[in-house]
PDB file of N, CA and C in Angstrom:
ATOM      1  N   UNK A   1     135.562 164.714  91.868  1.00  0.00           N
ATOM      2  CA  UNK A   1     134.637 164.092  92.788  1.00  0.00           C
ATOM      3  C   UNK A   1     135.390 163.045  93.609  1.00  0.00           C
ATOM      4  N   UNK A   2     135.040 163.067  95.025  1.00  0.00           N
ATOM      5  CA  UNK A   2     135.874 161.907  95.529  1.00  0.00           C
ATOM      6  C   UNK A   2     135.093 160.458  95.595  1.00  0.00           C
ATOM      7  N   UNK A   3     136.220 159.863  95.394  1.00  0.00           N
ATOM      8  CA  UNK A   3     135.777 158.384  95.533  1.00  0.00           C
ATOM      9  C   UNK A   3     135.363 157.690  96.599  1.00  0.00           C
ATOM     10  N   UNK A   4     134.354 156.333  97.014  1.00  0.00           N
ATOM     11  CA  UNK A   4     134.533 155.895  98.122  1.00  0.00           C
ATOM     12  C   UNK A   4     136.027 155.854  98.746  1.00  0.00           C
ATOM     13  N   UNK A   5     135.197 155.665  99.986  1.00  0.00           N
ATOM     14  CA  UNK A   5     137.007 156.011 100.685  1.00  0.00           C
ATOM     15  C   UNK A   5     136.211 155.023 102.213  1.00  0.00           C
ATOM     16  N   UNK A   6     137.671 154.770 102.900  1.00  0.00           N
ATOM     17  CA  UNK A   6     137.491 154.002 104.275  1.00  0.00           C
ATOM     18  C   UNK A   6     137.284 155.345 105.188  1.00  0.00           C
ATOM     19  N   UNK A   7     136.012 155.182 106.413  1.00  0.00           N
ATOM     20  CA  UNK A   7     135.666 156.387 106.804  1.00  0.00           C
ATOM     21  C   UNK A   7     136.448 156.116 108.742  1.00  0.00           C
ATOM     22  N   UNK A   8     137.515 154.992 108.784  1.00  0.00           N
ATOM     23  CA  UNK A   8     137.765 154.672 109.923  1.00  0.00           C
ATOM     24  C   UNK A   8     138.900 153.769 109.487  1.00  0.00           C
ATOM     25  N   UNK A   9     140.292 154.998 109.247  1.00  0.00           N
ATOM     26  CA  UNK A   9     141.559 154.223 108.680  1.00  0.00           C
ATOM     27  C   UNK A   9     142.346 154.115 109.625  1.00  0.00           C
ATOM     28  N   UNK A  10     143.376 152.920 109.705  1.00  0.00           N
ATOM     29  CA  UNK A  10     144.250 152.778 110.223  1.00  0.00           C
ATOM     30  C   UNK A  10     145.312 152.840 109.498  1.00  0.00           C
ATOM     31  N   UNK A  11     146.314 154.071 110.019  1.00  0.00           N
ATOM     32  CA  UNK A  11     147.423 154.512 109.679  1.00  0.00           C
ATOM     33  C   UNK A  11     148.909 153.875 109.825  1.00  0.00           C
ATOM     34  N   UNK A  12     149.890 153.427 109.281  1.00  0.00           N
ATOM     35  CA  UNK A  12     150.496 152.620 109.350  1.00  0.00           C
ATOM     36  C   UNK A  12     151.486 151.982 107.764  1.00  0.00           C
ATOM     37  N   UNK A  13     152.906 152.289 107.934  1.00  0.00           N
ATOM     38  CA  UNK A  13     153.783 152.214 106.545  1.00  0.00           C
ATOM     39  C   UNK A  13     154.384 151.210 106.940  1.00  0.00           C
ATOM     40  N   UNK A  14     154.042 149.678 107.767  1.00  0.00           N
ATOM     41  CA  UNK A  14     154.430 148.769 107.707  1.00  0.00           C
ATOM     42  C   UNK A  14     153.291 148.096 106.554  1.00  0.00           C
ATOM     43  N   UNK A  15     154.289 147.367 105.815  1.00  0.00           N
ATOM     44  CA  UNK A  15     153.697 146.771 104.713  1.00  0.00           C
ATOM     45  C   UNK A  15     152.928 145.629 105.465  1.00  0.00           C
ATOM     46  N   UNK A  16     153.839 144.728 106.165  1.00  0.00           N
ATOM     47  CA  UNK A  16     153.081 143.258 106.585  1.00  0.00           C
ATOM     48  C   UNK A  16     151.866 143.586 107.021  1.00  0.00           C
ATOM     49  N   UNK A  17     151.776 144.831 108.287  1.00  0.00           N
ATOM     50  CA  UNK A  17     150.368 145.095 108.445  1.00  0.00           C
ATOM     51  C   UNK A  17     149.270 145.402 107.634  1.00  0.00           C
ATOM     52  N   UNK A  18     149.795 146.381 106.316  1.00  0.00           N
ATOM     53  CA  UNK A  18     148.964 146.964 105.376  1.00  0.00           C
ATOM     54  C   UNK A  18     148.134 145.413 104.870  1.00  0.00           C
ATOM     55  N   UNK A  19     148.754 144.684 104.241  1.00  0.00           N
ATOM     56  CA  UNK A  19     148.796 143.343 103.801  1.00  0.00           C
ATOM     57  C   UNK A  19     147.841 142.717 104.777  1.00  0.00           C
ATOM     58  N   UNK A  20     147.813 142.251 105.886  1.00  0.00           N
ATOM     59  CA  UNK A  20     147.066 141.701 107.109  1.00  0.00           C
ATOM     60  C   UNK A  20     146.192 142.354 106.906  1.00  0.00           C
ATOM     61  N   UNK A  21     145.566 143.584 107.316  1.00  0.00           N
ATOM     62  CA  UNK A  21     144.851 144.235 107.754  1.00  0.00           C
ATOM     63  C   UNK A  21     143.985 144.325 106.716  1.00  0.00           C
ATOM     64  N   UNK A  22     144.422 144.875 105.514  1.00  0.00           N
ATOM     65  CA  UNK A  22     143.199 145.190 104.289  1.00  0.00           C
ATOM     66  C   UNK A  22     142.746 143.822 103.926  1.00  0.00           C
ATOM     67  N   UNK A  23     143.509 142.497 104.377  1.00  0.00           N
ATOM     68  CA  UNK A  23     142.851 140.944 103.708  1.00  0.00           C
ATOM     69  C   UNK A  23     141.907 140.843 104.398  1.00  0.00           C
ATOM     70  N   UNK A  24     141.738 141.051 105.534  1.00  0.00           N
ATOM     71  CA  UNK A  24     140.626 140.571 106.990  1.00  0.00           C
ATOM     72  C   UNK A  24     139.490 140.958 106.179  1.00  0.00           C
ATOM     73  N   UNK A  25     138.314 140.138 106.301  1.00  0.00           N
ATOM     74  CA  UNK A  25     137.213 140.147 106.109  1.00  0.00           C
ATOM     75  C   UNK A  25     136.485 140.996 106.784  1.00  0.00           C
ATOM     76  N   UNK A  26     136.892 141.664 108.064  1.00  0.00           N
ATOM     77  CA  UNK A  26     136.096 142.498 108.838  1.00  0.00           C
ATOM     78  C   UNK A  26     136.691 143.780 108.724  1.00  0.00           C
ATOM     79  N   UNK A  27     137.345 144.070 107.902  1.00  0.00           N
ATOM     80  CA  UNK A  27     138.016 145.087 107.906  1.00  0.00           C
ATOM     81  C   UNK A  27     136.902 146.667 106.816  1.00  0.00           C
ATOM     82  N   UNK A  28     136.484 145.597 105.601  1.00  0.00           N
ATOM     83  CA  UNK A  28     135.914 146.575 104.617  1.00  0.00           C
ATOM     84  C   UNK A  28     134.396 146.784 105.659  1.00  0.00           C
ATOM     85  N   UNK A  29     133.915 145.913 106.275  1.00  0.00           N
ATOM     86  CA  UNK A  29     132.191 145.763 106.825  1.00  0.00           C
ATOM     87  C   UNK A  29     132.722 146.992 107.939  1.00  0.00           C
ATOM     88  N   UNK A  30     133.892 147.370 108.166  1.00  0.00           N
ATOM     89  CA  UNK A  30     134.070 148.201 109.553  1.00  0.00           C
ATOM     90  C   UNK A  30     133.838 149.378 108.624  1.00  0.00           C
ATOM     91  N   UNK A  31     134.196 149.381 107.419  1.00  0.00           N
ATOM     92  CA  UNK A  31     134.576 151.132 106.885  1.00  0.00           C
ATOM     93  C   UNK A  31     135.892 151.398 106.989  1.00  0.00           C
ATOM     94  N   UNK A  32     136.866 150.847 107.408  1.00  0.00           N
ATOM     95  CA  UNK A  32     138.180 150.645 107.547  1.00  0.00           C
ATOM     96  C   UNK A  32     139.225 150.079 106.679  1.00  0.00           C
ATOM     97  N   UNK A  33     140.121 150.309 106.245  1.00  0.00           N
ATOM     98  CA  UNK A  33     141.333 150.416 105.671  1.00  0.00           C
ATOM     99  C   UNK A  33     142.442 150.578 106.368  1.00  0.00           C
ATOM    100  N   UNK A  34     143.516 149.728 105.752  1.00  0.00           N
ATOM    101  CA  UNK A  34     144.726 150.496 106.256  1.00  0.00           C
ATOM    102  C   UNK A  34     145.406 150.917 105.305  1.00  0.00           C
ATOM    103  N   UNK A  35     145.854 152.247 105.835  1.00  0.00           N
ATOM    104  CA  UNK A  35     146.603 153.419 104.972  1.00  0.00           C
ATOM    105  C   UNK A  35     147.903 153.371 105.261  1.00  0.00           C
ATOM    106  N   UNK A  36     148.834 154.265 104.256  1.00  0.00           N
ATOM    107  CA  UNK A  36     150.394 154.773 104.477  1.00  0.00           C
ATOM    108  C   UNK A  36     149.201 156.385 105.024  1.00  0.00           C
ATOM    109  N   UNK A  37     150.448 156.644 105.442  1.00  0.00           N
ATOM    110  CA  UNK A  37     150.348 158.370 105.956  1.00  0.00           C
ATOM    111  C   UNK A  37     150.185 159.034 104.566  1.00  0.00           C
ATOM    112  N   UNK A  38     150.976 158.642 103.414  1.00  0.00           N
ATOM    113  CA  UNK A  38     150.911 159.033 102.309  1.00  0.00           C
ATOM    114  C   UNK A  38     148.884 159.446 101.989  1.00  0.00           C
ATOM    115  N   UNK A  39     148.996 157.668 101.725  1.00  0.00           N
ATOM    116  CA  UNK A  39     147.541 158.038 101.047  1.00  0.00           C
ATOM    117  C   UNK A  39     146.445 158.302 102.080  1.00  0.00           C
ATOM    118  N   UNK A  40     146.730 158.221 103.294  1.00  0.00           N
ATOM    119  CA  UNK A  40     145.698 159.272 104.220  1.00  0.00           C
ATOM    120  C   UNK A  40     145.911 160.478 103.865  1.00  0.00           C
ATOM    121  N   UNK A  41     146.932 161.129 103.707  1.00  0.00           N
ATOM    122  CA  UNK A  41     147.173 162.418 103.114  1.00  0.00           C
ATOM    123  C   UNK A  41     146.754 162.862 102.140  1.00  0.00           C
ATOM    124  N   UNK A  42     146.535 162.207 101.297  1.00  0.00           N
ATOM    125  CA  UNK A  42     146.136 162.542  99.445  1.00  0.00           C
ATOM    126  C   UNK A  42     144.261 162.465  99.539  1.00  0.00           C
ATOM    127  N   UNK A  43     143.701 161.206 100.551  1.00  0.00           N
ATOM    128  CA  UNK A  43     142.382 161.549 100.682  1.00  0.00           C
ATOM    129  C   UNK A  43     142.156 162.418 101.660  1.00  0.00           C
ATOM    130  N   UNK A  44     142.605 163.338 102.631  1.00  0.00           N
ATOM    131  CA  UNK A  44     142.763 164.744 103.434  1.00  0.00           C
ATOM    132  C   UNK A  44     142.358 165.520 102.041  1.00  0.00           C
ATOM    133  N   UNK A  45     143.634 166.042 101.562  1.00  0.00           N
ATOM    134  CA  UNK A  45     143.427 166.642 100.178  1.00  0.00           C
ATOM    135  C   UNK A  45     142.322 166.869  99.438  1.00  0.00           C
ATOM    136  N   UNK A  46     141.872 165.521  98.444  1.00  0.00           N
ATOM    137  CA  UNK A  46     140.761 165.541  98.123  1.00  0.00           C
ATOM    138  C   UNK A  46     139.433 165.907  98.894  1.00  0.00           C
ATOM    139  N   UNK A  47     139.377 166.153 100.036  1.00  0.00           N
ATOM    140  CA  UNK A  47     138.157 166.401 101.177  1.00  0.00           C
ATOM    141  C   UNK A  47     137.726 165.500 101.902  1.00  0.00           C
ATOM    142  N   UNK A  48     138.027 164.119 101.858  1.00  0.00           N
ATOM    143  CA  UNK A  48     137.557 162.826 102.842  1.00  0.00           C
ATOM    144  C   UNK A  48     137.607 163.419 104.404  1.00  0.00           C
ATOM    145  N   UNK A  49     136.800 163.061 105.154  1.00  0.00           N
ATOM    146  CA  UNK A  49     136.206 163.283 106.470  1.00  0.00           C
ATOM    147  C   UNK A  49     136.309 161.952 107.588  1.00  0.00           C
ATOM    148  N   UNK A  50     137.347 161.610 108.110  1.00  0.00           N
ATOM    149  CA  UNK A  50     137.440 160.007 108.907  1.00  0.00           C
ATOM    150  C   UNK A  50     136.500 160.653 110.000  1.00  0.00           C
ATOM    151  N   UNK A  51     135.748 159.679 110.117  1.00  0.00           N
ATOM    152  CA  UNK A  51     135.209 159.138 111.576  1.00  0.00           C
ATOM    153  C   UNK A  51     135.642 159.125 112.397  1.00  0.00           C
ATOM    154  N   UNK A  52     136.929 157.898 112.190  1.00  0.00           N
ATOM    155  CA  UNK A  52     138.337 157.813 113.086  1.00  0.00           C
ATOM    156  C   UNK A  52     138.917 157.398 112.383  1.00  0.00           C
ATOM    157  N   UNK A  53     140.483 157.216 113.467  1.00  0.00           N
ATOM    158  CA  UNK A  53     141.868 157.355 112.779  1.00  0.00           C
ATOM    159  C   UNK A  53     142.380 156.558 114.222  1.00  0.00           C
ATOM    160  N   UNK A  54     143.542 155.034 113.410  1.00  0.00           N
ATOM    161  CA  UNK A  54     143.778 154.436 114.402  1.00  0.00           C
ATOM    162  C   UNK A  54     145.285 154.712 113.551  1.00  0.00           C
ATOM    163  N   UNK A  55     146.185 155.173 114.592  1.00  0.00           N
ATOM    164  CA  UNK A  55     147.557 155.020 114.513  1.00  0.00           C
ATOM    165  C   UNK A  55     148.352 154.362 114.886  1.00  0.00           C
ATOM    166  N   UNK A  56     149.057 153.577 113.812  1.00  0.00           N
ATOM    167  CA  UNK A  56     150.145 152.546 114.749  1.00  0.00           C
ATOM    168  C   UNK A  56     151.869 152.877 114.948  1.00  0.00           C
ATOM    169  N   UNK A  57     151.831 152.705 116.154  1.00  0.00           N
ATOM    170  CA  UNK A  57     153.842 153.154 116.822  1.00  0.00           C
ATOM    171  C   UNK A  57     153.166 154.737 116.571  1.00  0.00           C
ATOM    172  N   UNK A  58     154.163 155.015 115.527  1.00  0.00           N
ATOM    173  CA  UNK A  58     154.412 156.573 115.075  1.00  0.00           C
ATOM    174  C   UNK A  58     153.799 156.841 113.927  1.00  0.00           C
ATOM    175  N   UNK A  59     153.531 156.063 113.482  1.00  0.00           N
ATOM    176  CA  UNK A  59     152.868 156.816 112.113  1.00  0.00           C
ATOM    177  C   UNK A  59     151.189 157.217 112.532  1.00  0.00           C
ATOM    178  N   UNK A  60     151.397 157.907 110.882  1.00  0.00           N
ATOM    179  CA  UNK A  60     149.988 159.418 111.494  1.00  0.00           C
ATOM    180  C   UNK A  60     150.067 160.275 111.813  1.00  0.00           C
ATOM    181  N   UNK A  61     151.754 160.569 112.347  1.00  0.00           N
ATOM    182  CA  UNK A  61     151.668 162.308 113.044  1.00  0.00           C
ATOM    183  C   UNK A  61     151.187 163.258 112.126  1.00  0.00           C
ATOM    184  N   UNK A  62     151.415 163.122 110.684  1.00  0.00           N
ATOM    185  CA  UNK A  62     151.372 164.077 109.755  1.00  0.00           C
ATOM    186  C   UNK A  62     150.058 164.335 109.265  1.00  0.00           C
ATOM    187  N   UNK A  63     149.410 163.054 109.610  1.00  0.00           N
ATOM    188  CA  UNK A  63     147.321 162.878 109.547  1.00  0.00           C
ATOM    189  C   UNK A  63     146.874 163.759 110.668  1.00  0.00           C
ATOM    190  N   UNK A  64     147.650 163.761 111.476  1.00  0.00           N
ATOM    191  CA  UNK A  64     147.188 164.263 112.688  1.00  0.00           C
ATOM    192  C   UNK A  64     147.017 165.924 112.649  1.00  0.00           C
ATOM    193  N   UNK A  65     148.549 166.179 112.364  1.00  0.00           N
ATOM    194  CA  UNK A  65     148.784 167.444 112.409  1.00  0.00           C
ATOM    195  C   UNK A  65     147.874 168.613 111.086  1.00  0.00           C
ATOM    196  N   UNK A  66     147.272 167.387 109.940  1.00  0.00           N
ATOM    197  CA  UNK A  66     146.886 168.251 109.068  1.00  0.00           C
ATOM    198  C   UNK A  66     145.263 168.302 109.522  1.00  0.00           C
ATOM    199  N   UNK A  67     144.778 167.347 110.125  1.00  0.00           N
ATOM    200  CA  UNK A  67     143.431 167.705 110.377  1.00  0.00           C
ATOM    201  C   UNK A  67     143.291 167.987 111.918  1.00  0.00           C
ATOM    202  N   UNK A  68     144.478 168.484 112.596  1.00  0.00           N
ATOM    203  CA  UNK A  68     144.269 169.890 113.318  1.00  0.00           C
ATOM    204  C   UNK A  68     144.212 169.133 114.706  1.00  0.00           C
ATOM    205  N   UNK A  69     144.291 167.916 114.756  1.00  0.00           N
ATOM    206  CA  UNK A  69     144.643 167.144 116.245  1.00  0.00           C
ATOM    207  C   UNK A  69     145.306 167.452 116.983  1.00  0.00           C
ATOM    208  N   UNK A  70     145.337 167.778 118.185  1.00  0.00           N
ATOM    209  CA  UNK A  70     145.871 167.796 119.309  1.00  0.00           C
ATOM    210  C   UNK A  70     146.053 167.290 120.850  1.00  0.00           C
ATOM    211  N   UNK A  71     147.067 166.204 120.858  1.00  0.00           N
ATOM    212  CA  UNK A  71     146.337 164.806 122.083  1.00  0.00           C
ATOM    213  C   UNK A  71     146.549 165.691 123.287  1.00  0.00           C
ATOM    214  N   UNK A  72     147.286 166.753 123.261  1.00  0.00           N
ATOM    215  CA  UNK A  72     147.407 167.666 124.745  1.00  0.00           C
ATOM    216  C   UNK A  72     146.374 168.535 124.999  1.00  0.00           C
ATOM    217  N   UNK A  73     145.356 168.504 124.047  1.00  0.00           N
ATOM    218  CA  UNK A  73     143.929 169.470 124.128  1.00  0.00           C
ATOM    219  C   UNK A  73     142.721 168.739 124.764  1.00  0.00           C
ATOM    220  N   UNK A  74     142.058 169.661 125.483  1.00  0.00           N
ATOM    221  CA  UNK A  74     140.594 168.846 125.801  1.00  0.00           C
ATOM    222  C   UNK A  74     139.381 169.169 124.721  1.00  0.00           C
ATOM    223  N   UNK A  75     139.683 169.488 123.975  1.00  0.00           N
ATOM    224  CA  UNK A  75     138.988 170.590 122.611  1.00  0.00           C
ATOM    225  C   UNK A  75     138.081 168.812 122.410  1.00  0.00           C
ATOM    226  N   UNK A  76     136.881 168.716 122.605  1.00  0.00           N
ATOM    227  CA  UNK A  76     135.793 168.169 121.548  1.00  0.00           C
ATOM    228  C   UNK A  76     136.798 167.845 120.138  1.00  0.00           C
ATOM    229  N   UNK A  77     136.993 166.869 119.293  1.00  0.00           N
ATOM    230  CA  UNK A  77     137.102 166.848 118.246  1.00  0.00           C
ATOM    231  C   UNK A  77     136.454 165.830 117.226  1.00  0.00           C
ATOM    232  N   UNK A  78     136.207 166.343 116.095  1.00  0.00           N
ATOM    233  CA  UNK A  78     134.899 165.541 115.438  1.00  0.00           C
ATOM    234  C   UNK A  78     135.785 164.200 114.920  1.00  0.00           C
ATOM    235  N   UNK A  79     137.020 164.028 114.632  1.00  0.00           N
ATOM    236  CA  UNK A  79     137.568 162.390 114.629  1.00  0.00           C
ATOM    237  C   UNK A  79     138.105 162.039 116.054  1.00  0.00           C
ATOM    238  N   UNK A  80     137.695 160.896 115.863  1.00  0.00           N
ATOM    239  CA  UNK A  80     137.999 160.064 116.803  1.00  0.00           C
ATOM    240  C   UNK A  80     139.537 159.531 116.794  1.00  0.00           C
ATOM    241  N   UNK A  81     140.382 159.383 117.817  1.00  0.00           N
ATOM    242  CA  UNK A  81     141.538 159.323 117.300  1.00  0.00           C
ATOM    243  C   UNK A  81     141.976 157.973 118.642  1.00  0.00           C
ATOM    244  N   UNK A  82     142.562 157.229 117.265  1.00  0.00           N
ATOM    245  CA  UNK A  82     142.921 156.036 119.100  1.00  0.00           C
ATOM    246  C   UNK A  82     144.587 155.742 118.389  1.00  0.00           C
ATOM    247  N   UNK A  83     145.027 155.157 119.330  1.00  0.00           N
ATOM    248  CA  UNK A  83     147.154 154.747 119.021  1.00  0.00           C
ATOM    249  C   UNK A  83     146.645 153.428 119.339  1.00  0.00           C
ATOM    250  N   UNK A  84     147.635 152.546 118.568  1.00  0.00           N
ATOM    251  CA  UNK A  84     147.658 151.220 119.067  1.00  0.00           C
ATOM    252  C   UNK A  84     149.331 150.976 119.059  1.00  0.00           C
ATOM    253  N   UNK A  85     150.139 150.674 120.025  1.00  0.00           N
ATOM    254  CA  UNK A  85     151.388 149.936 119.474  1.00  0.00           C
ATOM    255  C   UNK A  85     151.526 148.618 118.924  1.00  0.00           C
ATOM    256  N   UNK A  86     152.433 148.347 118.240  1.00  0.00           N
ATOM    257  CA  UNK A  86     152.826 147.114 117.548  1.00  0.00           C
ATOM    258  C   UNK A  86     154.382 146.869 118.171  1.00  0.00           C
ATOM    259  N   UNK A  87     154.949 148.030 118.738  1.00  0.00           N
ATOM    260  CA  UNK A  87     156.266 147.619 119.063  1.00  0.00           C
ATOM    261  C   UNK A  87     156.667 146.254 119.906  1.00  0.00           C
ATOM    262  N   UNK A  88     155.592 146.594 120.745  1.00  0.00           N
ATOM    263  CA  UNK A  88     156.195 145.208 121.610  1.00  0.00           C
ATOM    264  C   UNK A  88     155.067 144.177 121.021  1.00  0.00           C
ATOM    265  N   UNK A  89     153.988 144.008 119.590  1.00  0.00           N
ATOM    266  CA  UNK A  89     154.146 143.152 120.100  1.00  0.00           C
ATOM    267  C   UNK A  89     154.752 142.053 118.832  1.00  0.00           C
ATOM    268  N   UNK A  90     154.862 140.709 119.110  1.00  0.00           N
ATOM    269  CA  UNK A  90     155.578 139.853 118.116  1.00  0.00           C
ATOM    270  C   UNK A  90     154.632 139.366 116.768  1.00  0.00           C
ATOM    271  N   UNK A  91     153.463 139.389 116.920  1.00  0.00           N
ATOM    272  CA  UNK A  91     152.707 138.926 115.653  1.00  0.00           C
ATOM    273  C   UNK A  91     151.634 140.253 115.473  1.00  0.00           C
ATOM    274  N   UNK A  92     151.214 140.358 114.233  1.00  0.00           N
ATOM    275  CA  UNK A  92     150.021 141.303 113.647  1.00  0.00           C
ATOM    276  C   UNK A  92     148.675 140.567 114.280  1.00  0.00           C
ATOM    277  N   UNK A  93     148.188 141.375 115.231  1.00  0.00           N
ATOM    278  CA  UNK A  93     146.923 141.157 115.370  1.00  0.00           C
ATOM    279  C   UNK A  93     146.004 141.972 115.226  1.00  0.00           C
ATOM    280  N   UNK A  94     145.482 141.513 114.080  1.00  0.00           N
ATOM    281  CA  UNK A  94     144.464 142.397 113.124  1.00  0.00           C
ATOM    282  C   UNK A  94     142.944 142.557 114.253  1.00  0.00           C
ATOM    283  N   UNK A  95     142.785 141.513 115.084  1.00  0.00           N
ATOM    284  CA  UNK A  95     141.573 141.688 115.620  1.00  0.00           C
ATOM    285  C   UNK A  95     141.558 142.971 117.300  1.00  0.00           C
ATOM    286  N   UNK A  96     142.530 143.123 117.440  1.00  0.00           N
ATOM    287  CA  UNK A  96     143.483 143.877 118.837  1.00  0.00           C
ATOM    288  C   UNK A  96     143.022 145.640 118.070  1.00  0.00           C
ATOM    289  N   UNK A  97     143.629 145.688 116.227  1.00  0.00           N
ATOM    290  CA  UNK A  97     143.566 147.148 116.156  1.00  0.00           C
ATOM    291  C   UNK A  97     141.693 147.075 115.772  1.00  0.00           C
ATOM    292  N   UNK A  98     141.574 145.959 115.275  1.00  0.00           N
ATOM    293  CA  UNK A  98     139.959 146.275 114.968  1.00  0.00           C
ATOM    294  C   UNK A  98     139.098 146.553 116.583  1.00  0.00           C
ATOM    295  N   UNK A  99     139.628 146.307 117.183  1.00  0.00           N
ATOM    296  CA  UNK A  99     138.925 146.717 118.660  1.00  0.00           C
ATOM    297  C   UNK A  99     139.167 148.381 118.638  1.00  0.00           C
ATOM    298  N   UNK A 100     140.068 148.620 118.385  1.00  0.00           N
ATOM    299  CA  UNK A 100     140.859 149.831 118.420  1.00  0.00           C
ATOM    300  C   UNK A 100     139.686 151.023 117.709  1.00  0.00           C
ATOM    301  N   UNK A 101     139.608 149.946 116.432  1.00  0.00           N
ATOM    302  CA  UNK A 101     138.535 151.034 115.306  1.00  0.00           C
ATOM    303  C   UNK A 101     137.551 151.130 116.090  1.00  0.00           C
ATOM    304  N   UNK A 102     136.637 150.278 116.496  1.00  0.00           N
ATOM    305  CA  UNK A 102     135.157 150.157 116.360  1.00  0.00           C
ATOM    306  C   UNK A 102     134.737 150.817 117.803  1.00  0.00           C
ATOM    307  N   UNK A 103     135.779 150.837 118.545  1.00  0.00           N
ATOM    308  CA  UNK A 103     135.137 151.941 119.982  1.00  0.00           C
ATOM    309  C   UNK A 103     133.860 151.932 120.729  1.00  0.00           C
ATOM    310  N   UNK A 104     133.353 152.236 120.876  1.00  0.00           N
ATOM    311  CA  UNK A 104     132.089 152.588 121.710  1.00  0.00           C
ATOM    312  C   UNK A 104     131.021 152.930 120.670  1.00  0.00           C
ATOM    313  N   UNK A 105     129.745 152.214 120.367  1.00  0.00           N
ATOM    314  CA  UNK A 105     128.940 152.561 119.984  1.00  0.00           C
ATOM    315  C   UNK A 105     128.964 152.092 118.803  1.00  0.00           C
ATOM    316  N   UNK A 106     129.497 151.103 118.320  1.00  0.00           N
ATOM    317  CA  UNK A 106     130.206 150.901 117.265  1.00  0.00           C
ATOM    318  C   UNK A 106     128.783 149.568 116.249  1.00  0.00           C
ATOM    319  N   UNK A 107     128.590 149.522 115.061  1.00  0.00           N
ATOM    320  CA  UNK A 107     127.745 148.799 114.915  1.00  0.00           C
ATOM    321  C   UNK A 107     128.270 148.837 113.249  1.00  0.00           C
ATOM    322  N   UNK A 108     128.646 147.355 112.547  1.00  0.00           N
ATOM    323  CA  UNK A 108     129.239 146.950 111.595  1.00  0.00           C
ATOM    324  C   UNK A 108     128.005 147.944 110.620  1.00  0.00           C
ATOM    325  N   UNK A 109     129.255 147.999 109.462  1.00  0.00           N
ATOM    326  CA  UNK A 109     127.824 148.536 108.144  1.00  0.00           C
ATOM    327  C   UNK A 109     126.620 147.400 107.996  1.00  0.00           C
ATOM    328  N   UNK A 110     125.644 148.065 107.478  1.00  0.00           N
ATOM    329  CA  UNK A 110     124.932 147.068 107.244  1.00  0.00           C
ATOM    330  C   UNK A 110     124.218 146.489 108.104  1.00  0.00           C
ATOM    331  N   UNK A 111     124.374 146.086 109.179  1.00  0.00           N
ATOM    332  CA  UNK A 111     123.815 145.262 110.529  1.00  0.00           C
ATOM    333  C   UNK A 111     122.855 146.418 111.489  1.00  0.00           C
ATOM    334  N   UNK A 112     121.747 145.700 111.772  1.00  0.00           N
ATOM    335  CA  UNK A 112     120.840 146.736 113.017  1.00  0.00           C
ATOM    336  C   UNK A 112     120.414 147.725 112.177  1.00  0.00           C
TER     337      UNK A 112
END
């Protein structure tokens, strides 16, 4: 049986971010997590279903490629998929990728 799981992960094998990102207080009320590619992969596996999927730099290709994404397609697809870079910038700003998650239409758990 699968376990709760974040239904709007951000992908990403920088530790400092992992660290930042899962402390934020707004992070669990989003449904959001941040993942390695690893353990986005292992809840793929088990059957988990993201909402969305925020990728940072490069990581995620392998999230991508297993649940059938394609950014050169106009194909409808049932996750939502957004990139954020971190390359350029100099500090983790956790509130920049949470914009990233919550998109259009977006309304915290719990609230409304």
């Amino acid at each position: 049986m699968l376990e709760l799981y974040p239904t709007r992960p951000v992908v990403s094998n920088n530790a400092a971010l992992l660290a930042s990102y899962n402390a934020h207080p707004d992070s669990p009320l989003m449904g959001s997590q941040c993942l390695t590619s690893d353990q986005a992969l292992s809840l793929l596996d088990k059957g988990a279903k993201f909402e969305a999927i925020v990728c940072i730099d490069k990581d995620g290709e392998e999230v991508l490629n297993k649940i059938g994404h394609d950014a050169s397609s106009d194909v409808e697809f049932d996750t939502r998929v957004e990139y954020f870079s971190m390359e350029a910038a100099r500090d983790i700003d956790v509130d920049a990728i949470h914009s990233k998650v919550k998109g259009e239409n977006f309304m915290l758990y719990g609230m409304g």
